[in-house]
Protein backbone atom coordinates (compact mmCIF):
# COMPACT_ATOMS: atom_id res chain seq x y z
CA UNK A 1 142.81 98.77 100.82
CA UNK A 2 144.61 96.11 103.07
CA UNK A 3 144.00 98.55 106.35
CA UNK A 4 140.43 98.56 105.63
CA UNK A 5 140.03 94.79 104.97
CA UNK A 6 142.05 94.57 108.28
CA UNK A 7 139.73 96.40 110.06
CA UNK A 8 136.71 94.95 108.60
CA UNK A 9 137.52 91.61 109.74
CA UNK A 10 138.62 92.56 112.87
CA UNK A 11 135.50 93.64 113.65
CA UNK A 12 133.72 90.79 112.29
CA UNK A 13 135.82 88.71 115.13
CA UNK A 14 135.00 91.25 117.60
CA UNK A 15 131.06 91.37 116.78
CA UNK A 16 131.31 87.14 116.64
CA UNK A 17 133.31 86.56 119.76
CA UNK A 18 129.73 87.83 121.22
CA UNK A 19 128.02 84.88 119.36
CA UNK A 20 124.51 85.49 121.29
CA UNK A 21 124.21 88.65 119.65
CA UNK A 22 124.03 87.69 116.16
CA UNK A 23 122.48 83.46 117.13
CA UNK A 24 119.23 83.15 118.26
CA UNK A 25 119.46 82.22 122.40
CA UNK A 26 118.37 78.94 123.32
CA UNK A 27 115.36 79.51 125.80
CA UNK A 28 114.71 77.03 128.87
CA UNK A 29 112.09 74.42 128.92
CA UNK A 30 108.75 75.27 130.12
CA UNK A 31 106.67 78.61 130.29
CA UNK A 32 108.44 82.28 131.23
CA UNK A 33 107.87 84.12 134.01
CA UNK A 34 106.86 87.29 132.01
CA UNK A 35 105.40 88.57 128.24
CA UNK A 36 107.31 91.60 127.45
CA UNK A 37 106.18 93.77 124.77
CA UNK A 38 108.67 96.31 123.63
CA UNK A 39 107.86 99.15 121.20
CA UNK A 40 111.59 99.11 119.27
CA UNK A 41 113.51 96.51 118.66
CA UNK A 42 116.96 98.07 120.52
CA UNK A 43 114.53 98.13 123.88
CA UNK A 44 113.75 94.41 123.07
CA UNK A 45 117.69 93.49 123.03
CA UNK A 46 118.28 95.45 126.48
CA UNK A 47 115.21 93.69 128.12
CA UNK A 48 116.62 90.20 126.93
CA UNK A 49 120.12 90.94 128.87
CA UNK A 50 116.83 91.43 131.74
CA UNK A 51 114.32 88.76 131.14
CA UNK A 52 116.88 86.29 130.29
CA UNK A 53 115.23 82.66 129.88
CA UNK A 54 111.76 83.70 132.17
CA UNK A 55 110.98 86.44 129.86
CA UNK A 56 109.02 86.30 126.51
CA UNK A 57 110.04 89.33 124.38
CA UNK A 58 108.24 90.72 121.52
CA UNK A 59 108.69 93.89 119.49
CA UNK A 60 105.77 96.09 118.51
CA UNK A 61 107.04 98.02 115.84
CA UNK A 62 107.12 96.36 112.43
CA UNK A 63 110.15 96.08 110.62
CA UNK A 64 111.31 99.15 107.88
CA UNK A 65 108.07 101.40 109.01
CA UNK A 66 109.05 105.02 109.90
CA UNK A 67 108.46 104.67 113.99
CA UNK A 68 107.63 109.00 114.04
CA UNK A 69 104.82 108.11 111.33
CA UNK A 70 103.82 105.38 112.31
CA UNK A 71 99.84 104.51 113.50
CA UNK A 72 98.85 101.43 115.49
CA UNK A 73 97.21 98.87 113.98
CA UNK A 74 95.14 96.04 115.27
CA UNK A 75 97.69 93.49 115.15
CA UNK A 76 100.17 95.86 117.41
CA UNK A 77 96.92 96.21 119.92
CA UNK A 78 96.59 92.67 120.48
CA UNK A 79 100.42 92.23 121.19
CA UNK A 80 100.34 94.55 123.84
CA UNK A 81 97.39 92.89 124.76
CA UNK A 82 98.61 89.58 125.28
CA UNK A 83 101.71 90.76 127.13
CA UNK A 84 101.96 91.41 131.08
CA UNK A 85 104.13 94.53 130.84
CA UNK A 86 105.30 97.19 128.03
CA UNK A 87 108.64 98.60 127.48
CA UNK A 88 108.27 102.09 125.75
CA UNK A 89 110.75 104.66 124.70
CA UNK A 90 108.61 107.68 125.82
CA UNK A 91 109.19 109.23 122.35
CA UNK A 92 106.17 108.21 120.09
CA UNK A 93 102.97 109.49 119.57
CA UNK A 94 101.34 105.73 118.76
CA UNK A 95 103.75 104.89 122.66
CA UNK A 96 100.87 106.92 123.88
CA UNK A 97 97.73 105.40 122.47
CA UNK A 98 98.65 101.97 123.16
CA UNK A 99 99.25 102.57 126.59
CA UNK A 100 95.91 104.07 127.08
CA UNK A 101 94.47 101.87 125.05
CA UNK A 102 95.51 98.92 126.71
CA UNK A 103 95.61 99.79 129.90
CA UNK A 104 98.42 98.06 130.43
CA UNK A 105 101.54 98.57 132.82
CA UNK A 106 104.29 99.57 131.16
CA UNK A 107 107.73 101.52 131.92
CA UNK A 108 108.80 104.35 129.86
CA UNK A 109 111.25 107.52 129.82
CA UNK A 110 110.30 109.15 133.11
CA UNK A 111 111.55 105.77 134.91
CA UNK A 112 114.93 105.76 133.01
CA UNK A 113 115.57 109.21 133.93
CA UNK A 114 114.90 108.71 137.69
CA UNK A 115 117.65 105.95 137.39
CA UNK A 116 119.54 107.98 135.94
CA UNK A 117 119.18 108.56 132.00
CA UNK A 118 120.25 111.84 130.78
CA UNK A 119 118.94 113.02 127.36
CA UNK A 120 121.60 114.83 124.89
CA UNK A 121 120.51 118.47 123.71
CA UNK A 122 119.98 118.85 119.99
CA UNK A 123 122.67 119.18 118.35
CA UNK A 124 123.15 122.73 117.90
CA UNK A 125 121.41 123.51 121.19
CA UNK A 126 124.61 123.05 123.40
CA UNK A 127 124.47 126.48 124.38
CA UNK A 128 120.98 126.97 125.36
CA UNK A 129 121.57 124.14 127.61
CA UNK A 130 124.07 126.07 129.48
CA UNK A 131 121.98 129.29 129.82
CA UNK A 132 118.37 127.49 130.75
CA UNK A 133 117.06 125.02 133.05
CA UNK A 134 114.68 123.79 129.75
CA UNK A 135 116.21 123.36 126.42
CA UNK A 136 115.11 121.36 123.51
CA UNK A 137 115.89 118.03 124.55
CA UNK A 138 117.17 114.76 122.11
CA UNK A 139 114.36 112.42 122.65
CA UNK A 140 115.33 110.09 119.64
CA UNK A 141 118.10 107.44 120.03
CA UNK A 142 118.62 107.97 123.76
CA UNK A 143 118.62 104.63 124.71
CA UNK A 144 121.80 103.80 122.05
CA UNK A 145 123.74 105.62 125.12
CA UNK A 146 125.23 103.49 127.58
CA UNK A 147 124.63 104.96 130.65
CA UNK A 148 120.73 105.04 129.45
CA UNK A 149 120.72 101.67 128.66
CA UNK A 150 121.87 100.34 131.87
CA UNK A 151 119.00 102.77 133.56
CA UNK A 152 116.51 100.80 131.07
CA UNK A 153 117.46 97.51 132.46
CA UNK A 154 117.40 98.28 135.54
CA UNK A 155 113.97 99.87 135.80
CA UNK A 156 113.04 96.96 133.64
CA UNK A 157 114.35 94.84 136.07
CA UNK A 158 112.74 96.60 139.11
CA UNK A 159 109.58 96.31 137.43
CA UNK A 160 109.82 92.54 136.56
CA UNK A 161 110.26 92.24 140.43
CA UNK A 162 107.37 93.83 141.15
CA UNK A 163 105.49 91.84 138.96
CA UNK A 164 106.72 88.33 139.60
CA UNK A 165 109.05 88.61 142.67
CA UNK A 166 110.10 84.94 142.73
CA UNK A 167 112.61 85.45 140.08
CA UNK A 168 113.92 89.08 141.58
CA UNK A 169 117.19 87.18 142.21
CA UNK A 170 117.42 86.01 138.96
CA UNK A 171 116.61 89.49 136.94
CA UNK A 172 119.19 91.21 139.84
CA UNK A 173 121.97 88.91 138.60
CA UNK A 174 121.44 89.26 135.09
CA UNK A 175 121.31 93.48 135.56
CA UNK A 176 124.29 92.83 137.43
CA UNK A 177 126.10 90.70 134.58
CA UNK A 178 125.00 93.42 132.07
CA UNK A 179 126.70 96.07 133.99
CA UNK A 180 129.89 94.45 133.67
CA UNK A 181 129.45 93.99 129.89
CA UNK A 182 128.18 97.74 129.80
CA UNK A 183 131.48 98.83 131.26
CA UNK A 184 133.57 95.78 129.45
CA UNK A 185 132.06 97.39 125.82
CA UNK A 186 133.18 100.93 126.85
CA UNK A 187 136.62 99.90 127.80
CA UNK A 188 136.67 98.78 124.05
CA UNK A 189 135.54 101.69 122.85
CA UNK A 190 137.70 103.75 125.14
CA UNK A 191 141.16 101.66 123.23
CA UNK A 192 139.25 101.77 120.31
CA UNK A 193 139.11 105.78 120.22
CA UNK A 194 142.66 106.30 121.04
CA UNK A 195 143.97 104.09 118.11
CA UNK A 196 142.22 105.83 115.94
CA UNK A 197 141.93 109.08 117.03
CA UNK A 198 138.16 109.11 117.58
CA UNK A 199 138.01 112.69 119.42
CA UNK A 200 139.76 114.67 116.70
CA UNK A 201 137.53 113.21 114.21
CA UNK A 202 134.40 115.70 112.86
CA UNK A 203 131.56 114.47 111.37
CA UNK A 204 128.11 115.23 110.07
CA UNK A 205 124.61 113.54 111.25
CA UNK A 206 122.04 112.95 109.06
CA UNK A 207 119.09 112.95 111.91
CA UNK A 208 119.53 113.52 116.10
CA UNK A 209 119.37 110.09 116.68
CA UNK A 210 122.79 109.75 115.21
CA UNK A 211 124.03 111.94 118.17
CA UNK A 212 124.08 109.08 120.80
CA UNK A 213 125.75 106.98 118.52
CA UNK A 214 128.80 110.17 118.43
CA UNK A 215 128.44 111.06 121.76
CA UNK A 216 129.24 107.05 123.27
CA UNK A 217 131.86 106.76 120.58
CA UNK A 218 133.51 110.36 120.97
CA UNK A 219 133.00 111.95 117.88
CA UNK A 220 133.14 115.92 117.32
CA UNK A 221 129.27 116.53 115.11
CA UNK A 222 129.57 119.48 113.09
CA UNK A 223 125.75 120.10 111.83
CA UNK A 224 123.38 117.56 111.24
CA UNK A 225 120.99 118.14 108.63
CA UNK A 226 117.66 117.25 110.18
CA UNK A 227 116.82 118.42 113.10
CA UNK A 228 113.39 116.08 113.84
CA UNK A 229 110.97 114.32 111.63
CA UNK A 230 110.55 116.76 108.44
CA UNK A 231 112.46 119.22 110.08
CA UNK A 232 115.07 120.50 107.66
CA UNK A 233 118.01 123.05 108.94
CA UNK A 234 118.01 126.04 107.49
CA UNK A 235 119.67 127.56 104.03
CA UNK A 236 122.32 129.07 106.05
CA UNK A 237 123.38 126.05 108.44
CA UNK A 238 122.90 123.76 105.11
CA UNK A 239 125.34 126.14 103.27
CA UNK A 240 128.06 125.66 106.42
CA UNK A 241 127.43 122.15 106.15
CA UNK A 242 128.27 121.61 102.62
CA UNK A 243 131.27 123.96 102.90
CA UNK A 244 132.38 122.03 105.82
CA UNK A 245 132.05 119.13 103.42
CA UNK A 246 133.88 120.72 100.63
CA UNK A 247 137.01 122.36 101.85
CA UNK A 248 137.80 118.47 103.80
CA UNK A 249 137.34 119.45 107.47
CA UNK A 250 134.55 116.16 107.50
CA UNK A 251 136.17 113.46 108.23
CA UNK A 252 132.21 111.44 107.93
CA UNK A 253 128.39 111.40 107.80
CA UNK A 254 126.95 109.03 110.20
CA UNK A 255 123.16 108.25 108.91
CA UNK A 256 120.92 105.58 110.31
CA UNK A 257 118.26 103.08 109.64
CA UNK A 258 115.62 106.06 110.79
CA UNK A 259 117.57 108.75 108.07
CA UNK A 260 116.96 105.99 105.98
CA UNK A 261 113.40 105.86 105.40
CA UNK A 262 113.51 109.86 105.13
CA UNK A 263 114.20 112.05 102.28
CA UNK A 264 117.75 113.19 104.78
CA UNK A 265 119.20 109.68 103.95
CA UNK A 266 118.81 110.65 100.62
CA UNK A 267 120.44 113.69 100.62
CA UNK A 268 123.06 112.56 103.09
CA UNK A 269 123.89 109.94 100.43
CA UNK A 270 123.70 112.64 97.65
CA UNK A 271 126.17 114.92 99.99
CA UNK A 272 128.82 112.14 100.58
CA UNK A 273 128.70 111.35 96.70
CA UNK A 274 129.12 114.86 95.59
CA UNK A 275 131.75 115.77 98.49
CA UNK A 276 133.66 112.68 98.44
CA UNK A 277 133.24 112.27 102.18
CA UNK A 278 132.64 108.37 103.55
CA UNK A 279 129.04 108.30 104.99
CA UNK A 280 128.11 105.13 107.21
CA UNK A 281 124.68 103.74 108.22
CA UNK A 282 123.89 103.05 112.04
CA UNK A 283 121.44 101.08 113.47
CA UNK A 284 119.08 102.83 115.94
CA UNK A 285 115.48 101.65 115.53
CA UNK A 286 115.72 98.14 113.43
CA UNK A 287 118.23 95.73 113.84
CA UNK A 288 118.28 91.63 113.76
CA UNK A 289 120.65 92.16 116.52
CA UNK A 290 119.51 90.42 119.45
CA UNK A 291 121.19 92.58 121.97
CA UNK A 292 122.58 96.56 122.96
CA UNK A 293 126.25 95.34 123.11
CA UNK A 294 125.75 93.87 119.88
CA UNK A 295 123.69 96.83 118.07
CA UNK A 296 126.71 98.66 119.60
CA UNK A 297 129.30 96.78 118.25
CA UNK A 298 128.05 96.58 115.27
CA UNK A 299 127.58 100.50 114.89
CA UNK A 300 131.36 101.05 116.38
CA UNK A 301 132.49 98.62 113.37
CA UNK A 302 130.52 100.90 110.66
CA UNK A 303 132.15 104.01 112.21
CA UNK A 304 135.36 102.65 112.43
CA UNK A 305 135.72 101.33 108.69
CA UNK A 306 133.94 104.94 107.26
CA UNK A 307 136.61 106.91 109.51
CA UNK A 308 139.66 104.07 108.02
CA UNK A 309 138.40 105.30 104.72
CA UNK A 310 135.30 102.91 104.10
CA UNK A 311 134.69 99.51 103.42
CA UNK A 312 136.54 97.20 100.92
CA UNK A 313 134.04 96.93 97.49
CA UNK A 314 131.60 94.67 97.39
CA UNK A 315 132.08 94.27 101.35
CA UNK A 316 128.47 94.50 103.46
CA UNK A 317 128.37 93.59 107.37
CA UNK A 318 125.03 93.06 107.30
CA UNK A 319 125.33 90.39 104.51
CA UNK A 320 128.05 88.19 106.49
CA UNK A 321 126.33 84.46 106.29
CA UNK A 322 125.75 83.02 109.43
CA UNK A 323 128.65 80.09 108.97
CA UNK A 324 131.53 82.75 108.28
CA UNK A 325 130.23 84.27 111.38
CA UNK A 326 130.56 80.65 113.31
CA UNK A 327 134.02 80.39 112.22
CA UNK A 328 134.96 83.70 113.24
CA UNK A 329 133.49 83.02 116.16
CA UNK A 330 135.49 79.84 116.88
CA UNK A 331 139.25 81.88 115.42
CA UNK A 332 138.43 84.48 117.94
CA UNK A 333 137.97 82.51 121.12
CA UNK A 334 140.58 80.21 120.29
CA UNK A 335 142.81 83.05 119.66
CA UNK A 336 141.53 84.18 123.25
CA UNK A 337 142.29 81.44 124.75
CA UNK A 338 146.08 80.96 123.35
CA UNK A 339 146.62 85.10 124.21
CA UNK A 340 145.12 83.81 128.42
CA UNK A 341 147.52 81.07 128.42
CA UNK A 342 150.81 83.16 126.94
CA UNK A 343 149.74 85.65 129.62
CA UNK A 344 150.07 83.14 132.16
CA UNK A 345 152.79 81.32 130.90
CA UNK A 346 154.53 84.92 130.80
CA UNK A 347 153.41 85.24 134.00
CA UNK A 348 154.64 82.11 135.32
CA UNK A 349 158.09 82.18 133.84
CA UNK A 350 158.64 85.63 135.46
C-alpha cells in the first residue's frame, strides 16, 4: 500500500513540475496570427506546443461523444468555419464531410506520414505486416506515439508558415523546443521502463487505440478485445484472452476514454473484476490536458500505478484539485533546484 501511494505521488510531482499542462497558458495581448480548428482534443494540445501565443485553438469534437459515431452538427460547421486552417486526424468519417463542406485548408494523416508518421498494425496483424506490402493498418490513437506527434507539429508548423509567414521563425522555434521535450519525455519513459520492468510486462487492450499507448511505453499486448468500432474478436481469441487472464500471465488491461463509451469498457471492467487483474483507463480522445507531454504523462502515471498493483482506495488522478497540484508543483521544482545545486556543489568540491 505504501509503494503505491509512493508512486502515486510521485507522479503527481512529475505531471505538476509541467505546470502548463494541467494551468490554463496565459496568451499575449492582442489578436493571433492564426484560428486553428482541431478535430480531437490530443491534436489541439500538439498544435498549442505549435501555435504558441499567435495561434487560437479550438477543438471540434464535443466532449464524452463517441468520435467513430459521431455526425457533424451545425455548431461544429461554423467552427471550422470561422477558423483559417483545420487539424484532422485522417481517421473519421464526419473528418471528411467537414472538410468538404467547408472548403477549408486543413492538414491531415497523409502529411504526417510524409514527415514521417508510421501507423502500428492491428494488434494481431504483426505477421501479415511482415508478409505484405498492405496490411490492416491502426488508424486510431496514432498520434499518442511520439515520433507521430512530432511529424504533426511539424507539418502543422510548415503549414502555419505557409499561411502567415511572418511568424515562421516563431512556429520553427517552438517545433524546435518541442523536439527537445519529445525526446526529454522519452528519456523518462526509457528510466521509467527499466525500474519497473516495463518490457516483461503483458497486458490486454480493450480497443487498438490502446496500442500506441503500449507501444511508446514498451509493453508486451497479448489480445485486445476489440478490434475497431463494434468489432468484437472472436469466441476463440476471447477464450485465450480470458485464460490468459485466469492462469496470471496478465500483468494489466489498459482501456481508454474511447473503450469507455463502448460496451468493451464494460466488459474490460467486468474481465478485470472477475480475473482479479488491475485494469487502467488512458486518455486518447478527451482530455482537459492542455498538451501531448502532459496527456502522456498522465497515461505513463495510470500505467505505472495499475502495473505497481493499482491505486491507493479512494485515490483518483483526475480528481487532484488544482491547489494540491500548485503545491506539488512548487515541492518539485524546489526539490529540482536543491538536486542542480548538490550536483554542482559535488561538482565543485571534486
Amino acid at each position: 500500500m505504501q509503494k503505491n501511494s509512493v508512486i502515486a505521488y510521485t507522479i503527481i510531482a512529475f505531471l505538476a513540475l509541467s505546470i502548463v499542462s494541467v494551468i490554463p497558458p496565459c496568451t499575449a495581448q492582442g489578436t493571433p496570427a492564426l484560428n486553428i480548428a482541431t478535430s480531437i482534443q490530443p491534436l489541439a494540445g500538439i498544435v498549442r506546443e505549435v501555435g504558441g501565443d499567435q495561434a487560437d485553438i479550438s477543438v471540434l469534437l464535443p466532449e464524452g461523444v463517441e468520435p467513430h459515431a459521431f455526425s457533424l452538427t451545425q455548431a461544429v460547421i461554423d467552427a471550422a468555419n470561422a477558423a483559417d486552417m483545420l487539424v484532422l486526424t485522417g481517421h473519421f468519417v464526419w473528418e471528411e464531410e467537414l472538410a468538404n463542406q467547408t472548403s477549408k485548408p486543413y492538414i491531415t494523416l497523409e502529411d504526417y506520414e510524409t514527415l514521417g508518421a508510421e501507423l502500428l498494425p492491428l494488434p494481431g496483424h504483426e505477421q501479415q505486416m511482415l508478409r505484405l506490402p498492405s496490411y490492416d493498418e491502426n488508424l486510431h490513437g496514432y498520434w499518442l506515439l511520439p515520433k507521430n506527434a512530432i511529424a504533426i507539429a511539424n507539418a502543422t508548423r510548415i503549414f502555419c508558415s505557409s499561411l502567415n509567414s511572418t511568424y515562421s521563425a516563431y512556429w520553427q522555434a517552438r517545433f524546435d523546443e518541442f523536439v527537445s521535450k519529445v525526446s526529454e519525455f522519452e528519456e523518462f519513459v526509457s528510466t521509467q521502463s527499466l525500474i519497473q520492468e516495463f518490457a516483461g510486462k503483458h497486458i490486454i487492450i480493450t480497443f487498438p487505440a490502446e496500442a500506441y499507448v503500449a507501444e511508446t511505453f514498451g509493453l508486451d499486448i497479448r489480445g485486445l478485445l476489440m478490434e475497431g468500432e463494434n468489432i468484437f474478436i472472436s469466441g476463440p481469441e476471447l477464450v485465450a484472452v480470458e485464460t490468459a487472464l485466469r492462469n496470471g500471465s496478465i500483468n494489466l488491461i489498459l482501456a481508454s476514454d474511447v473503450a469507455r463509451l463502448q460496451t468493451a469498457g464494460e466488459f474490460a471492467q467486468q474481465l478485470s473484476t472477475d480475473s482479479g487483474v488491475p485494469i487502467v483507463w488512458v486518455q486518447t480522445v478527451f482530455s482537459d490536458l492542455s498538451d501531448y507531454i502532459g496527456i502522456m504523462s498522465f497515461n505513463l502515471g495510470v500505467v505505472s500505478t495499475g502495473l505497481a498493483g493499482g491505486l491507493p482506495p479512494g485515490f483518483n488522478l483526475l480528481a487532484i484539485s488544482m491547489p494540491i497540484i500548485i503545491v506539488a508543483a512548487v515541492i518539485g521544482a524546489i526539490a529540482v533546484i536543491e538536486l542542480v545545486l548538490l550536483l554542482r556543489f559535488t561538482r565543485a568540491r571534486d
